[in-house]
C-alpha atoms as a PDB file:
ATOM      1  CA  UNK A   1      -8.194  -2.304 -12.920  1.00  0.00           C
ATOM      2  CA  UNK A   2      -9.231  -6.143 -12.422  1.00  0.00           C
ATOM      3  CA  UNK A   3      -6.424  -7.885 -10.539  1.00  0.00           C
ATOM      4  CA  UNK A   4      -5.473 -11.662 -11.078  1.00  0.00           C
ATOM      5  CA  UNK A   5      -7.090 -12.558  -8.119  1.00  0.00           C
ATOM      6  CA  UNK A   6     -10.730 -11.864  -9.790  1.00  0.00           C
ATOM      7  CA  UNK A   7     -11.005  -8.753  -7.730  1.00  0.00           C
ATOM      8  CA  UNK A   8     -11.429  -5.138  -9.520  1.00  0.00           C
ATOM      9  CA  UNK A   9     -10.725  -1.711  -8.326  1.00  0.00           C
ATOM     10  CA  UNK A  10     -12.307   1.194  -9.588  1.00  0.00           C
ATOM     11  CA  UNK A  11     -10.261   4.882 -10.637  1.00  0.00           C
ATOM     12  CA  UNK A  12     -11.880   6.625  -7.273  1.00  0.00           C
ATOM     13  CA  UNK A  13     -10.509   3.235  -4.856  1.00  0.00           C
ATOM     14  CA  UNK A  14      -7.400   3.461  -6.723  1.00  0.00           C
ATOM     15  CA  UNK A  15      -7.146   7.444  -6.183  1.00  0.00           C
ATOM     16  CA  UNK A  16      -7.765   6.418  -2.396  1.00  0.00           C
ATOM     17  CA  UNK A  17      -5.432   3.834  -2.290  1.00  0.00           C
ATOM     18  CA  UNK A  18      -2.847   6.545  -3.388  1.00  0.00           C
ATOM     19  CA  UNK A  19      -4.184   9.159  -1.040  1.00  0.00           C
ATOM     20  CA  UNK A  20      -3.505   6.610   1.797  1.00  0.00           C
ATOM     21  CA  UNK A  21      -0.147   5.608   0.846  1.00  0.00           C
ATOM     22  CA  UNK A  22       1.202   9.048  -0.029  1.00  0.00           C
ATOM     23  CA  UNK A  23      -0.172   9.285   4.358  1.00  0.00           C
ATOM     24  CA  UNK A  24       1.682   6.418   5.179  1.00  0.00           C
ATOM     25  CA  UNK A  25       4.620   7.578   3.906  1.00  0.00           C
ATOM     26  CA  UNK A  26       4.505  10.249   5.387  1.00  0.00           C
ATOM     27  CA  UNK A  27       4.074   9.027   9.367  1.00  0.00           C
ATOM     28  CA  UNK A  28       5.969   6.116   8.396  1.00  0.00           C
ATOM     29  CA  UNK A  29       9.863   5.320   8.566  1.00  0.00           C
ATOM     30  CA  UNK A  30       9.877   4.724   5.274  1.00  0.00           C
ATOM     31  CA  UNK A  31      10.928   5.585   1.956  1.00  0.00           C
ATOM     32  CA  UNK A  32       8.963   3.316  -0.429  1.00  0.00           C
ATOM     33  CA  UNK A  33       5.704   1.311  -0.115  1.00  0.00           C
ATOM     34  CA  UNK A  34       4.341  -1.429  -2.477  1.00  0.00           C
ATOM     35  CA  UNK A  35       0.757  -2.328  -2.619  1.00  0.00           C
ATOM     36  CA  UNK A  36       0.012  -5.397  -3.891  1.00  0.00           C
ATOM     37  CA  UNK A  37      -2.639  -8.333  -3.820  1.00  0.00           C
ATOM     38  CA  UNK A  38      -2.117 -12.005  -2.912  1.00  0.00           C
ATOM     39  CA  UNK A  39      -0.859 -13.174  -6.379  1.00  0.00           C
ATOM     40  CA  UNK A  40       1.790 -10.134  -6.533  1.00  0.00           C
ATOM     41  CA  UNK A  41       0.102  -8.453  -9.003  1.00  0.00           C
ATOM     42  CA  UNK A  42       1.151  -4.400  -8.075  1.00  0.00           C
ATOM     43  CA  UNK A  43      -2.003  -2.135  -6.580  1.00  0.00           C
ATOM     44  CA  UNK A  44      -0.439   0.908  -6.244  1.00  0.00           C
ATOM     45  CA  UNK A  45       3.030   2.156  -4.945  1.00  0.00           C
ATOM     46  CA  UNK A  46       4.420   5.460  -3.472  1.00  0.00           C
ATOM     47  CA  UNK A  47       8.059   6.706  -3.416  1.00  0.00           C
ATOM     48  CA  UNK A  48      10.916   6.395  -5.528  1.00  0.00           C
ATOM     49  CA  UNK A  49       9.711   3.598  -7.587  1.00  0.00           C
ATOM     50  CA  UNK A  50      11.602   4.152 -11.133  1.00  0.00           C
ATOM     51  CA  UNK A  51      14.442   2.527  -8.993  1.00  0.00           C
ATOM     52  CA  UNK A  52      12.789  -0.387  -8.466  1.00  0.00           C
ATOM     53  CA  UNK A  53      10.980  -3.589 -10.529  1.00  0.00           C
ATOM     54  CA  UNK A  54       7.812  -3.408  -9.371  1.00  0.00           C
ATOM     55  CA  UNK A  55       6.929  -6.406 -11.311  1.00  0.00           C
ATOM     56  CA  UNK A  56       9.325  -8.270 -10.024  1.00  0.00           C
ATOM     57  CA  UNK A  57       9.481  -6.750  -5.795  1.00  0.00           C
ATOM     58  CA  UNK A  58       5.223  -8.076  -6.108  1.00  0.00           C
ATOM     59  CA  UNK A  59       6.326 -11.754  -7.693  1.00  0.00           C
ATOM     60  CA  UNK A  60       8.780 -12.134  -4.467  1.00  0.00           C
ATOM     61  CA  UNK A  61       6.893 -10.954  -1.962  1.00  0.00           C
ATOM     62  CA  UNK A  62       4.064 -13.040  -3.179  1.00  0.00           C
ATOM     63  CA  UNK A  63       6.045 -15.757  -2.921  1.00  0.00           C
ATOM     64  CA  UNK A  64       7.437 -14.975   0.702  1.00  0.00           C
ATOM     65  CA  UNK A  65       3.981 -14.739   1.701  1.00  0.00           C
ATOM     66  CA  UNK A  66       2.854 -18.236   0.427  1.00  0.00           C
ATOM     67  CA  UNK A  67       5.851 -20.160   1.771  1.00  0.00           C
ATOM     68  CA  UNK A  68       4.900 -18.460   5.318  1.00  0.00           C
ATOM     69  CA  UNK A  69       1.365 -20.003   5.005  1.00  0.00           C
END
């Protein structure tokens, strides 16, 4: 997976990424996490995500995190 931000990710970091997540829900008060990059673009995700845009959830927390810089 190459990600807008120039950086790529590999099927065994990606299967880590999920193996981490799938932890973190797990200790975590939580129901849902989103992994994205910078730009917004989606990493991975864990939970009930068919309820969500994913797309969309990246785009505006992209954009949170760019009006905070």
């Amino acid at each position: 997976m190459r990600l807008r931000s120039g950086i790529s990710i590999d099927s065994s970091q990606h299967k880590k990424f999920e193996e981490i997540l799938e932890t973190l829900l797990q200790k975590a008060p939580a129901k849902f996490i989103l992994l994205t990059d910078v730009s917004g673009q989606v990493v991975s995700a864990c939970g009930p995500s068919s309820q969500f845009d994913l797309i969309a959830l990246g785009s505006v927390m992209a954009g949170g995190l760019s009006a905070a810089q």
